[in-house]
Protein backbone atom coordinates (compact mmCIF):
# COMPACT_ATOMS: atom_id res chain seq x y z
CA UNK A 1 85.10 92.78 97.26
CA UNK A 2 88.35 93.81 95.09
CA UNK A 3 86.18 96.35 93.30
CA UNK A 4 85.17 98.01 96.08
CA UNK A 5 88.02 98.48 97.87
CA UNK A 6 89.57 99.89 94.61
CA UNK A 7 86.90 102.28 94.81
CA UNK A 8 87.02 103.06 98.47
CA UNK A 9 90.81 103.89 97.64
CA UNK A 10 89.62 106.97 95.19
CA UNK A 11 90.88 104.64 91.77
CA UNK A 12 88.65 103.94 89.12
CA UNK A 13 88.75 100.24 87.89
CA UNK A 14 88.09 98.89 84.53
CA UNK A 15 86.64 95.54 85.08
CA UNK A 16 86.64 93.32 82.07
CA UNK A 17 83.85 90.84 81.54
CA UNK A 18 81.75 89.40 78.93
CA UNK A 19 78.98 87.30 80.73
CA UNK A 20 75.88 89.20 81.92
CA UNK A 21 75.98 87.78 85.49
CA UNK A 22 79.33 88.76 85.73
CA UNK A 23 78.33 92.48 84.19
CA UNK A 24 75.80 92.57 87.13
CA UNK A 25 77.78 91.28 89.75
CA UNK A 26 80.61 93.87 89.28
CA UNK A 27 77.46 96.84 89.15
CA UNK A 28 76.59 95.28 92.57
CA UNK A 29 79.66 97.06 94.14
CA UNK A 30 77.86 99.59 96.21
CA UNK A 31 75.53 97.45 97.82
CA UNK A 32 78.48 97.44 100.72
CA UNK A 33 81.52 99.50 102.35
CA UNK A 34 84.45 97.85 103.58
CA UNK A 35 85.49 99.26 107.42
CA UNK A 36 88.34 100.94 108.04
CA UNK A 37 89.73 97.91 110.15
CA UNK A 38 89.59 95.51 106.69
CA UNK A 39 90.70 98.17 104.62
CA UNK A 40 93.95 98.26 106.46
CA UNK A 41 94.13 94.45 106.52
CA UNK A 42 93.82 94.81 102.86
CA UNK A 43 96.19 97.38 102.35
CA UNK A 44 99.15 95.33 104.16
CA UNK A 45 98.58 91.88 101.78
CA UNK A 46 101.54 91.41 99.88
CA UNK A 47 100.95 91.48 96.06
CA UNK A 48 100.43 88.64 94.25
CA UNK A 49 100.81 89.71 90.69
CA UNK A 50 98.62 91.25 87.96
CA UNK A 51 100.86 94.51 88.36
CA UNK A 52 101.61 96.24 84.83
CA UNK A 53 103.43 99.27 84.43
CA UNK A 54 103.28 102.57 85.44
CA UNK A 55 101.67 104.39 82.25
CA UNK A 56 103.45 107.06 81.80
CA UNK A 57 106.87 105.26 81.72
CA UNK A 58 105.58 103.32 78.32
CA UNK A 59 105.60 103.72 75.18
CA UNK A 60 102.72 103.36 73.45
């Protein structure tokens, strides 16, 4: 579900896995769309971590 609506959104993801069924189940992305209604809903959830920084304001 998170993949696709990262891809709905125009943003590429990088999904990390290293079990096959988990390498298959992230391919299976386009097997549905997410409405415009749940998008929204989505959109409003508060975020609950992972966040990194901005790119291009580190030093790599």
């Amino acid at each position: 579900m998170i993949l696709n609506w990262i891809i709905q959104k125009d943003i590429v993801p990088l999904p990390k896995s290293k079990t096959p069924e988990r390498i298959r189940s992230n391919f299976d992305v386009f097997n549905f769309g997410i409405n415009q209604a749940d998008l929204k809903v989505i959109d409003q959830l508060n975020d609950c971590g992972g966040l990194g920084l901005h790119p291009d304001q580190v030093d790599f």
